[in-house]
N, C-alpha and C. Protein backbone atom coordinates (compact mmCIF):
# COMPACT_ATOMS: atom_id res chain seq x y z
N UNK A 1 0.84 -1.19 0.00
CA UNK A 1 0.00 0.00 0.00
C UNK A 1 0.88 1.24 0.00
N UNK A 2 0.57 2.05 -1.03
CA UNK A 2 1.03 3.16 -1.19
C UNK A 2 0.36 4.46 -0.21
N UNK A 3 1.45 5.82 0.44
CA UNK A 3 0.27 6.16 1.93
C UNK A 3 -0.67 7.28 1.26
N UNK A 4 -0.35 7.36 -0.28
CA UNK A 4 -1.52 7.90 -1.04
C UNK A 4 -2.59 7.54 -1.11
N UNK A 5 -2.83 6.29 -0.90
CA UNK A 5 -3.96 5.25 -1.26
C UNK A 5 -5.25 6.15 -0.08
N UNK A 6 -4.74 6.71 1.12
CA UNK A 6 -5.43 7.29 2.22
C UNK A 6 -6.68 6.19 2.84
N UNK A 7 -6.47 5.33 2.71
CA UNK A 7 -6.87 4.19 3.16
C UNK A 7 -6.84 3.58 4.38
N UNK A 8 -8.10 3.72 5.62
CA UNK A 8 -7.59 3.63 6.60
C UNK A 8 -8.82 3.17 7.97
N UNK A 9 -8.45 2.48 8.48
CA UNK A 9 -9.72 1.56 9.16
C UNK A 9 -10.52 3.29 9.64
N UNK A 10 -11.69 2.47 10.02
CA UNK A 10 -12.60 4.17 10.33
C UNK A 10 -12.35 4.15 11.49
N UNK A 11 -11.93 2.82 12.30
CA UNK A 11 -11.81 2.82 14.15
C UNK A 11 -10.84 3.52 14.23
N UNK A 12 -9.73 2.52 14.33
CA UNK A 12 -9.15 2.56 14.67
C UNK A 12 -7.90 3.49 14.11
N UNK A 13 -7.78 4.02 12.48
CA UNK A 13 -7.11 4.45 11.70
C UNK A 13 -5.76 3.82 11.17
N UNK A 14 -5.57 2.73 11.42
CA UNK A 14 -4.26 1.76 10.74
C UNK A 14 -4.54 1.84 9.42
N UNK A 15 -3.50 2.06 8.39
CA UNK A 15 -3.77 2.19 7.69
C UNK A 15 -4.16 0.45 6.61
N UNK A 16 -5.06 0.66 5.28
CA UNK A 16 -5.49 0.05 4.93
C UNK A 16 -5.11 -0.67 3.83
N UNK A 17 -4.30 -2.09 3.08
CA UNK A 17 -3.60 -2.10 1.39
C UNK A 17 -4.38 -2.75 1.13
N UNK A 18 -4.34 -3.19 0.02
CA UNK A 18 -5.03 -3.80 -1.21
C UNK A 18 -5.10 -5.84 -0.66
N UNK A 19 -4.38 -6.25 0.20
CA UNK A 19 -4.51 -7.30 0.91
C UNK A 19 -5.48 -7.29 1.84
N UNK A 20 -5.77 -6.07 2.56
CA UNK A 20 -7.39 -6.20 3.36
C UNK A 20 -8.48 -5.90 2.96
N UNK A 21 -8.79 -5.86 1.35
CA UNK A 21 -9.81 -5.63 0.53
C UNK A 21 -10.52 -7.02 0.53
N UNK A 22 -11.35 -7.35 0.84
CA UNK A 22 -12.15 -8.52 1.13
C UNK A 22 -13.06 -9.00 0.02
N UNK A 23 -13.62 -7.99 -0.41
CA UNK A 23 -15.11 -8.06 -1.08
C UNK A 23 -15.76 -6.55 -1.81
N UNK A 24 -16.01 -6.67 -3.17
CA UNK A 24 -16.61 -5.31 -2.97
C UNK A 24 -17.88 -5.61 -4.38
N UNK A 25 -18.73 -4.29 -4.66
CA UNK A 25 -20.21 -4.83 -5.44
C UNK A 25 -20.25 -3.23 -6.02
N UNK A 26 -20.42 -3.48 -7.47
CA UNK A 26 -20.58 -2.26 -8.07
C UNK A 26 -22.08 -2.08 -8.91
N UNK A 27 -22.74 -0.71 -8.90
CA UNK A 27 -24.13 -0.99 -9.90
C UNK A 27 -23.92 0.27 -10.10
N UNK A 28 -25.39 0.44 -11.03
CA UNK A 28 -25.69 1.75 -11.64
C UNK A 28 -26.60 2.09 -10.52
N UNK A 29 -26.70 3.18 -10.33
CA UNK A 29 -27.69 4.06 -9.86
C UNK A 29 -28.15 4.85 -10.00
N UNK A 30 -29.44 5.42 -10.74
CA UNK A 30 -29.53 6.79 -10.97
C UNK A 30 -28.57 7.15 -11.67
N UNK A 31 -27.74 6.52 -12.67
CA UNK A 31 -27.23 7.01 -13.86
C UNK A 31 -25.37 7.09 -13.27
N UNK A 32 -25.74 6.64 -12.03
CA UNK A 32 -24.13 6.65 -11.49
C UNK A 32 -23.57 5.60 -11.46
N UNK A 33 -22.55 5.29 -11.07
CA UNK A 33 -21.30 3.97 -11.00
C UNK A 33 -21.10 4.16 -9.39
N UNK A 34 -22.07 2.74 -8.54
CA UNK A 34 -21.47 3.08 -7.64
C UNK A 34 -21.01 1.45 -6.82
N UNK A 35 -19.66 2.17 -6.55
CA UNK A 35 -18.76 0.30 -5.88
C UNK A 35 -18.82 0.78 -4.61
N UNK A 36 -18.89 -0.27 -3.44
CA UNK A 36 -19.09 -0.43 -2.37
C UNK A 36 -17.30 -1.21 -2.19
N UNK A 37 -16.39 -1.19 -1.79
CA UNK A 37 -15.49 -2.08 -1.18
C UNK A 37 -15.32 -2.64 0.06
N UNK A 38 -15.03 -3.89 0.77
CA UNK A 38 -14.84 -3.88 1.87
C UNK A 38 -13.38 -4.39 2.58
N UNK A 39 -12.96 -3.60 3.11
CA UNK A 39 -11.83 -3.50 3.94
C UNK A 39 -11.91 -4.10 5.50
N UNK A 40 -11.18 -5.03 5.59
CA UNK A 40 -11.14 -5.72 6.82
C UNK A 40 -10.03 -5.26 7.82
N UNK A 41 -10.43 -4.60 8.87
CA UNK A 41 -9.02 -4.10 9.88
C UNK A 41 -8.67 -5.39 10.70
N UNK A 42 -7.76 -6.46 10.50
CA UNK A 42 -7.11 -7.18 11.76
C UNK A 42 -6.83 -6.72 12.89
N UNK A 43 -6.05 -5.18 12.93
CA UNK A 43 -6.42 -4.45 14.49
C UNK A 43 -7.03 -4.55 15.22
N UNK A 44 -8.25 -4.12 15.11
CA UNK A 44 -9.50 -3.81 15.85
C UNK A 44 -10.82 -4.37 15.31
N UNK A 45 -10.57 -5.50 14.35
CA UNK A 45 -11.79 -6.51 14.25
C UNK A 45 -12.60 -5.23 13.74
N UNK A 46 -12.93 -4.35 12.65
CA UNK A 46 -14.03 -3.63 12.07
C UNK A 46 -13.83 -3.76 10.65
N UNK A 47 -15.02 -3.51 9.77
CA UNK A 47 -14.88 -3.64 8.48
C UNK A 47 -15.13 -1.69 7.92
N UNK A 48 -14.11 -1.69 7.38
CA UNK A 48 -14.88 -0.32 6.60
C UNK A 48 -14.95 -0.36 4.91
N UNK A 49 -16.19 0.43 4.64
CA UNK A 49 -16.24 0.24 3.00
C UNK A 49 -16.05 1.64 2.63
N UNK A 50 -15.29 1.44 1.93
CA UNK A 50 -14.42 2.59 0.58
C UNK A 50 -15.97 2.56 -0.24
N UNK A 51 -16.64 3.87 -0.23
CA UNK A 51 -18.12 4.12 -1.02
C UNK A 51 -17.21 5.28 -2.10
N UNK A 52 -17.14 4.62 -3.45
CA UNK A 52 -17.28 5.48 -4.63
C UNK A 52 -18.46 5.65 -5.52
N UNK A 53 -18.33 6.65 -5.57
CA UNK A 53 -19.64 7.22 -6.52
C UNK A 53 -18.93 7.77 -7.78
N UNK A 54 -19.04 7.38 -9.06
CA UNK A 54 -18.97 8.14 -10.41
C UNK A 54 -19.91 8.63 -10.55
N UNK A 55 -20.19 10.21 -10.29
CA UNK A 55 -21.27 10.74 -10.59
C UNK A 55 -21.78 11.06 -12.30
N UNK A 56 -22.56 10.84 -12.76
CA UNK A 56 -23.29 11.20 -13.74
C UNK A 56 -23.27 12.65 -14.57
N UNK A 57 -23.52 13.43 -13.17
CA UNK A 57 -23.43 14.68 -13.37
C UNK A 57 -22.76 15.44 -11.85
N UNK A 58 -21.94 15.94 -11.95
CA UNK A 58 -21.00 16.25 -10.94
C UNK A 58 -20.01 15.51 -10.62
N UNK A 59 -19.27 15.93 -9.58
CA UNK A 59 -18.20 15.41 -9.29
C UNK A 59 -17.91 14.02 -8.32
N UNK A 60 -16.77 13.41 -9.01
CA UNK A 60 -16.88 12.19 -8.38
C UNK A 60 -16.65 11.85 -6.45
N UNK A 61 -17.28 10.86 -6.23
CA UNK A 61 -17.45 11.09 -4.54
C UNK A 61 -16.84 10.23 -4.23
N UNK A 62 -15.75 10.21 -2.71
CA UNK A 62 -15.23 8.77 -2.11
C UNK A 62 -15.06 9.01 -0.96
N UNK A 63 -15.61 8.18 -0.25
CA UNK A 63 -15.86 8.40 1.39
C UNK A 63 -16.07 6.95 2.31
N UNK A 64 -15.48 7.05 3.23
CA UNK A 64 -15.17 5.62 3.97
C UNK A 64 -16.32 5.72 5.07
N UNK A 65 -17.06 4.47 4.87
CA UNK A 65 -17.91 4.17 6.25
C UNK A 65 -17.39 4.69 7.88
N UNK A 66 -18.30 4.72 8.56
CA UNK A 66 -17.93 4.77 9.97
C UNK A 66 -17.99 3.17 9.79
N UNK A 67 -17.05 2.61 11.27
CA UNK A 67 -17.04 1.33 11.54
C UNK A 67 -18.13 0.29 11.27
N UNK A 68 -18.16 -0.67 10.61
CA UNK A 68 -18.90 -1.82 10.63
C UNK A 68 -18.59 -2.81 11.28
N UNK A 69 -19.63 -3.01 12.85
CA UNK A 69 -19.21 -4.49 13.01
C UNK A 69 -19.45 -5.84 12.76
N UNK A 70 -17.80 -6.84 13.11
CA UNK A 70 -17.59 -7.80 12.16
C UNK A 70 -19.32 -8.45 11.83
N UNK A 71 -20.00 -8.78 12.47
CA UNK A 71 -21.57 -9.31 12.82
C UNK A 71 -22.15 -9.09 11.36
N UNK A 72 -22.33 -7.32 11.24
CA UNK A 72 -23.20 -6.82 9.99
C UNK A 72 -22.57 -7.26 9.24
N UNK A 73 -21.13 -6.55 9.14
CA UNK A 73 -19.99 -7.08 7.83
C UNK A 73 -20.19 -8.10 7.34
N UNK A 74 -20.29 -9.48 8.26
CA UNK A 74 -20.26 -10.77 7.31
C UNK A 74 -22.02 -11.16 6.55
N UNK A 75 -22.88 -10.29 7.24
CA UNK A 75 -23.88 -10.41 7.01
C UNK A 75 -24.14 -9.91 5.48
N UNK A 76 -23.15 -8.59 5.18
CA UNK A 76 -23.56 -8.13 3.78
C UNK A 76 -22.35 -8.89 2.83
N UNK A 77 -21.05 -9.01 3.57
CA UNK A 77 -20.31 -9.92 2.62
C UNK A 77 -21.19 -11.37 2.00
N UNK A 78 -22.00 -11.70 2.82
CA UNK A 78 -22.90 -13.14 2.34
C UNK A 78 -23.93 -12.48 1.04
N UNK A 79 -24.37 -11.22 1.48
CA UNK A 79 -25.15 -11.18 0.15
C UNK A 79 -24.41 -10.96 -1.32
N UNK A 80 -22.99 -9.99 -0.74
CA UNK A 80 -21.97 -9.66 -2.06
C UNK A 80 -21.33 -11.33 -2.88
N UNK A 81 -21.48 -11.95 -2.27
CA UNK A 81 -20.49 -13.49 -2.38
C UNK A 81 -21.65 -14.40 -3.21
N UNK A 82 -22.63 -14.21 -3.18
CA UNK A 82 -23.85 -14.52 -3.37
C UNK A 82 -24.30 -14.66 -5.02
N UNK A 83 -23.08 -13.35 -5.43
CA UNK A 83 -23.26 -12.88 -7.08
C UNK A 83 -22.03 -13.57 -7.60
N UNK A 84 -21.94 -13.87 -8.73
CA UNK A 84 -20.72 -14.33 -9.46
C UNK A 84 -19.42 -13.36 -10.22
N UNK A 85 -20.81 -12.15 -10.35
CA UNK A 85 -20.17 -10.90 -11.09
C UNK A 85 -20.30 -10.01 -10.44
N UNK A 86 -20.24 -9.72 -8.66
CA UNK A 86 -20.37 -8.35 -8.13
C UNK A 86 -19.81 -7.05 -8.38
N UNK A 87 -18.99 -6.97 -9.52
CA UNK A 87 -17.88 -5.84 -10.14
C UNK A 87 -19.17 -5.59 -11.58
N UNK A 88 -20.14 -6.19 -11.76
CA UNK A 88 -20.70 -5.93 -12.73
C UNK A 88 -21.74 -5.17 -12.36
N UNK A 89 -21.53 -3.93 -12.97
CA UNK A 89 -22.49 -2.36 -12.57
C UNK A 89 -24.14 -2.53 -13.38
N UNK A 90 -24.35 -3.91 -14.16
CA UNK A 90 -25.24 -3.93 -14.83
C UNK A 90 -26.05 -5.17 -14.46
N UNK A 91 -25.44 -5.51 -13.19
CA UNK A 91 -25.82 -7.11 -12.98
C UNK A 91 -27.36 -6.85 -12.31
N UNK A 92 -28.31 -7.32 -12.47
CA UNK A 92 -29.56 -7.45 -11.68
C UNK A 92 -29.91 -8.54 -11.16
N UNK A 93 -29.11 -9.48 -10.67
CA UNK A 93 -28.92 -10.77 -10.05
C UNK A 93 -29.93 -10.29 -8.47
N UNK A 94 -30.20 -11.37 -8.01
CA UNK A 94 -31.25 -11.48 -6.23
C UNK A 94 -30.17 -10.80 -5.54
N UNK A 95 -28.99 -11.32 -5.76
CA UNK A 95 -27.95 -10.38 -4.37
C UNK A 95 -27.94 -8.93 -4.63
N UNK A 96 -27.70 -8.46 -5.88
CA UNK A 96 -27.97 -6.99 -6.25
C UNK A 96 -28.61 -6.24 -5.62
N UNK A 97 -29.93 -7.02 -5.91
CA UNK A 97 -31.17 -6.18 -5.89
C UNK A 97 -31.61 -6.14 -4.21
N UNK A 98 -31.03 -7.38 -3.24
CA UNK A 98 -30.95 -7.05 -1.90
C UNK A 98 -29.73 -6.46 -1.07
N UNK A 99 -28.32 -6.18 -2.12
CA UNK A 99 -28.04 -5.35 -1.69
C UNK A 99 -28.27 -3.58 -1.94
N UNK A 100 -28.75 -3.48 -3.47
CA UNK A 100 -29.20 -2.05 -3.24
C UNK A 100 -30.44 -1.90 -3.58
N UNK A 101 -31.36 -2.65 -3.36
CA UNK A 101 -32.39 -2.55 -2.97
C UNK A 101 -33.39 -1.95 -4.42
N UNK A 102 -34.39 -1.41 -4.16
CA UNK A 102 -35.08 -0.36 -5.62
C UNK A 102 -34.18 0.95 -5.79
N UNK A 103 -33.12 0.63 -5.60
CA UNK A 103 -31.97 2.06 -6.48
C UNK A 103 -31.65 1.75 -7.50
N UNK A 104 -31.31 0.01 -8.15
CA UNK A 104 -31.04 0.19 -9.13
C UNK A 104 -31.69 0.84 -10.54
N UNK A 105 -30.80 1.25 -11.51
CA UNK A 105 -31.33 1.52 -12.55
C UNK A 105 -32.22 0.48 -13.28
């Protein structure tokens, strides 16, 4: 991990590389690109997700969860694991659609 990456548990703040990336689920929304990642802290046992938004119209957004604990975390990693193609922004698969619910496009 590069310390550009600014990558960094939401607890605890250790920083975060590309080896504690666990899981992540991308869709359209409202005309946007949006990936969810999830980052696992070994520190302090919390998950945080790296939320990017490609906005449509405006500028692009990236902002890290407050802490997730491990409990929820594995609860939504089961629905992300669920899809074959969670990197696919066009996928309308059952896990999709219960992880983002009626947002998709």
């Amino acid at each position: 991990m590069t310390p550009e990456s600014g990558r960094h548990c939401s607890r605890c703040r250790h920083p975060l590389g590309d080896d504690d990336r666990v899981a992540g689920i991308s869709a359209r929304i409202m005309g946007d690109e949006c990936t969810d990642d999830y980052y696992w802290c070994a520190a302090c046992q919390v998950y945080t997700i790296r939320l990017c938004r490609e906005m449509f119209a405006g500028p692009d957004v990236v902002h890290d969860s407050d802490p997730i604990p491990k409990e929820e975390g594995e609860r939504r990693l089961a629905i992300i694991r669920a899809c074959v193609q969670p990197g696919d922004e066009r996928c309308r698969c059952e896990a999709h659609r219960a992880y983002f619910g009626d947002w998709l496009d």
